[in-house]
Protein backbone atom coordinates (compact mmCIF):
# COMPACT_ATOMS: atom_id res chain seq x y z
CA UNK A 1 1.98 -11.46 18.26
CA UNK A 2 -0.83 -10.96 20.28
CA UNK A 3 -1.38 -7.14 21.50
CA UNK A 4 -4.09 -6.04 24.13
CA UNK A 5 -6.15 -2.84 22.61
CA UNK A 6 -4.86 -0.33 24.98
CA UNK A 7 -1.56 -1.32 23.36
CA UNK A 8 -2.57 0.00 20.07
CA UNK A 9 -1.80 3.59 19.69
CA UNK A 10 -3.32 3.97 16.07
CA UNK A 11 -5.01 1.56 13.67
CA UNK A 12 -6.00 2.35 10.38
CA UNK A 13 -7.32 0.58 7.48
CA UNK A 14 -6.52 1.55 4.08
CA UNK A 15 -8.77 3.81 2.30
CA UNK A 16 -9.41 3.64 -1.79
CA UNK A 17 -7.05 6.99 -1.98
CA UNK A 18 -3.85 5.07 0.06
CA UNK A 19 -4.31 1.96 -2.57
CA UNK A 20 -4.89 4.05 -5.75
CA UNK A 21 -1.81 6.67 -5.23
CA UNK A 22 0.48 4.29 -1.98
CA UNK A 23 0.63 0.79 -3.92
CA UNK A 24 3.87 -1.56 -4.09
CA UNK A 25 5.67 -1.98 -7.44
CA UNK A 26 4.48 -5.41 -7.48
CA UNK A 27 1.19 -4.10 -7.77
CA UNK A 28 1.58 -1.72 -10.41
CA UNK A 29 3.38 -4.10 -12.68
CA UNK A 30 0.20 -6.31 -11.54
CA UNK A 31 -2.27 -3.10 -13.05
CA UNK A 32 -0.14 -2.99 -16.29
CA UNK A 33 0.11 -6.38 -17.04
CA UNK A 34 -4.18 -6.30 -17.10
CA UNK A 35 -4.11 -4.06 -19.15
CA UNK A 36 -1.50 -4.68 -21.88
CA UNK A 37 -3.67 -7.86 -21.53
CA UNK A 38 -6.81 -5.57 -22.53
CA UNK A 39 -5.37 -4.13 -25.16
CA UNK A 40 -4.63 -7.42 -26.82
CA UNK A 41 -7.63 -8.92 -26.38
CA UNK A 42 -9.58 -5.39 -27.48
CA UNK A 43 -6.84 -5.25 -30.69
CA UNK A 44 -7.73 -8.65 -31.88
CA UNK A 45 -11.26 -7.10 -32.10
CA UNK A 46 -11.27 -3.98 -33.38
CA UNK A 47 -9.37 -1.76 -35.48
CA UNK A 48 -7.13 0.77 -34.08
CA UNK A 49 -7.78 3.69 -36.13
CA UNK A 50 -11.87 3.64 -35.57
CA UNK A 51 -12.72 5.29 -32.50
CA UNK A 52 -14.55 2.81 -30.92
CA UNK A 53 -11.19 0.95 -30.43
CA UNK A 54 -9.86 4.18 -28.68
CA UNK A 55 -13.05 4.87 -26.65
CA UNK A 56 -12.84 1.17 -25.66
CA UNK A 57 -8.64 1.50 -24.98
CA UNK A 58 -9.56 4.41 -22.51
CA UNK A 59 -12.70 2.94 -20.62
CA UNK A 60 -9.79 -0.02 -19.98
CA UNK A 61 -7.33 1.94 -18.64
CA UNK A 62 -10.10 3.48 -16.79
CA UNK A 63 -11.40 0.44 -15.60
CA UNK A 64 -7.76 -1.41 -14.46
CA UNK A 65 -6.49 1.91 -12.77
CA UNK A 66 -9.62 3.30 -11.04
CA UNK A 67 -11.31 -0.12 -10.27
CA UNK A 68 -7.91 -1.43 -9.20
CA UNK A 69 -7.68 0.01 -5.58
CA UNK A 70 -11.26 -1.92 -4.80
CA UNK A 71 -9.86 -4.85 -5.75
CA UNK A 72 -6.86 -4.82 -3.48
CA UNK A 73 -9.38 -3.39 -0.70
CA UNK A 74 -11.62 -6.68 -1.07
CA UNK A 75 -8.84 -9.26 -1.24
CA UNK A 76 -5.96 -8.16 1.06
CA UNK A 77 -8.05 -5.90 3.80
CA UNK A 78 -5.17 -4.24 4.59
CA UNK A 79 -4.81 -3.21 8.48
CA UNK A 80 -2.30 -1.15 10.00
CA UNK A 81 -1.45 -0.31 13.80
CA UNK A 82 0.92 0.92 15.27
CA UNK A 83 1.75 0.25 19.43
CA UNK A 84 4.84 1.77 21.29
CA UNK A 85 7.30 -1.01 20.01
CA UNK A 86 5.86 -2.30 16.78
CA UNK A 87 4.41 -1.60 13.64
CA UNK A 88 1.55 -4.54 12.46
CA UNK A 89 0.69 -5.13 9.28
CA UNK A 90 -2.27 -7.27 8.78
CA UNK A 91 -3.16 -8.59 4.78
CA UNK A 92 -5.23 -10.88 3.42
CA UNK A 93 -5.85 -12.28 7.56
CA UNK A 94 -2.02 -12.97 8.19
CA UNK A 95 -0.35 -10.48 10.89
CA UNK A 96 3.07 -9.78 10.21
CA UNK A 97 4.76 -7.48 13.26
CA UNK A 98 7.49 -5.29 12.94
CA UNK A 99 9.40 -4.30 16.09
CA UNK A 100 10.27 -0.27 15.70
CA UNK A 101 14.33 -1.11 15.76
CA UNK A 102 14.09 -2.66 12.09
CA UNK A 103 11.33 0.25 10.84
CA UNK A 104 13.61 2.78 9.10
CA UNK A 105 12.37 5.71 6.32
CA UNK A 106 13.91 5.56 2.99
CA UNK A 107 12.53 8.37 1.24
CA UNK A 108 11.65 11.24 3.70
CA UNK A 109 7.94 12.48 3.48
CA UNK A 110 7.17 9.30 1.24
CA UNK A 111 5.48 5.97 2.00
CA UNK A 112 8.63 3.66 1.80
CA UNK A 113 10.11 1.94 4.57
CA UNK A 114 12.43 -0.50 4.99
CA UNK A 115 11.25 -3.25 7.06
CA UNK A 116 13.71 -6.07 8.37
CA UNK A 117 16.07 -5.31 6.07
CA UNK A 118 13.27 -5.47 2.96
CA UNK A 119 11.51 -2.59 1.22
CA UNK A 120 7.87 -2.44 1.42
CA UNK A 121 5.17 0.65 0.19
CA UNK A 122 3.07 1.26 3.23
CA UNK A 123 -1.11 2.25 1.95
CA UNK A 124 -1.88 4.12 4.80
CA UNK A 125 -2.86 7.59 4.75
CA UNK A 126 -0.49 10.68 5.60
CA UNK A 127 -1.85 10.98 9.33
CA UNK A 128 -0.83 7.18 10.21
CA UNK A 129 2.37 8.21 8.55
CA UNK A 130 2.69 11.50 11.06
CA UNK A 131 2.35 8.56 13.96
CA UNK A 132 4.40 6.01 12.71
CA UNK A 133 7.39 8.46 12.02
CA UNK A 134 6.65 10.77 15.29
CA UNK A 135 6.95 7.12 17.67
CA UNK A 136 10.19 6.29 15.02
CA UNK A 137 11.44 9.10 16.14
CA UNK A 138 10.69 8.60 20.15
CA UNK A 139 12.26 5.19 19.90
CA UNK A 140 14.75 6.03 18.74
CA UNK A 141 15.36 9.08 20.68
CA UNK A 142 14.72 7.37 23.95
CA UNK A 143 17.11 4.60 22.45
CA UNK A 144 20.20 7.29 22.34
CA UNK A 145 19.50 7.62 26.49
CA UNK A 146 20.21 4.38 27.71
């Protein structure tokens, strides 16, 4: 779907701080699987009672959760905007648009929505959240009129 500018009511891309603490489950399991992976490949090294095995264990957790966010920042560029009937949800260069009728909160205050029917972690920060749940709310409020 192709929207003019003065369409778009709010864009946003995501910041490190919406990808570190707003991620999907996918991409936690994604962030635990590296480093169960680490742990391995540092075990079959060292010793786990010397301490250079647990200085090593933390600088990889370190490393998977804290480098992590810059990762998904480089590969998916995550864009959001948000124009009086639909959310947009640009990653990794493909566009996916929501209309506002099948945006719905699950968890009030939280970044989970429910989007055509499917459950998906929005990493935006809490102001694009204010937006997105203040024009919810005016859809579906003028909705209720007609």
């Amino acid at each position: 779907m192709k929207n003019q500018a003065n369409e778009i009511l709010y864009q946003e891309e995501s910041g490190y701080k919406d990808l570190l603490l707003r991620k999907s489950m996918k991409m936690r399991l994604m962030e635990t699987v590296a480093f169960v992976i680490g742990m391995l490949l540092l075990s079959s090294f060292f010793n786990s009672k010397t301490d250079t095995f647990k200085i090593m264990a933390f600088a990889i957790a370190i490393a998977v959760v804290g480098l992590a966010p810059f990762l998904y920042k480089w590969v998916l560029r995550p864009t959001y905007k948000l124009t009086k009937t639909h959310l947009i949800i640009t990653m990794s260069g493909r566009e996916e648009s929501y209309p506002l009728s099948e945006v719905e909160m699950i968890y009030e205050g939280r970044h989970f929505y429910r989007l055509s029917g499917k459950r998906h972690s929005l990493m935006v920060s809490k102001v694009f959240l204010n937006k997105l749940n203040e024009r919810l709310y005016l859809y579906h409020k003028g909705k209720k009129r007609r």
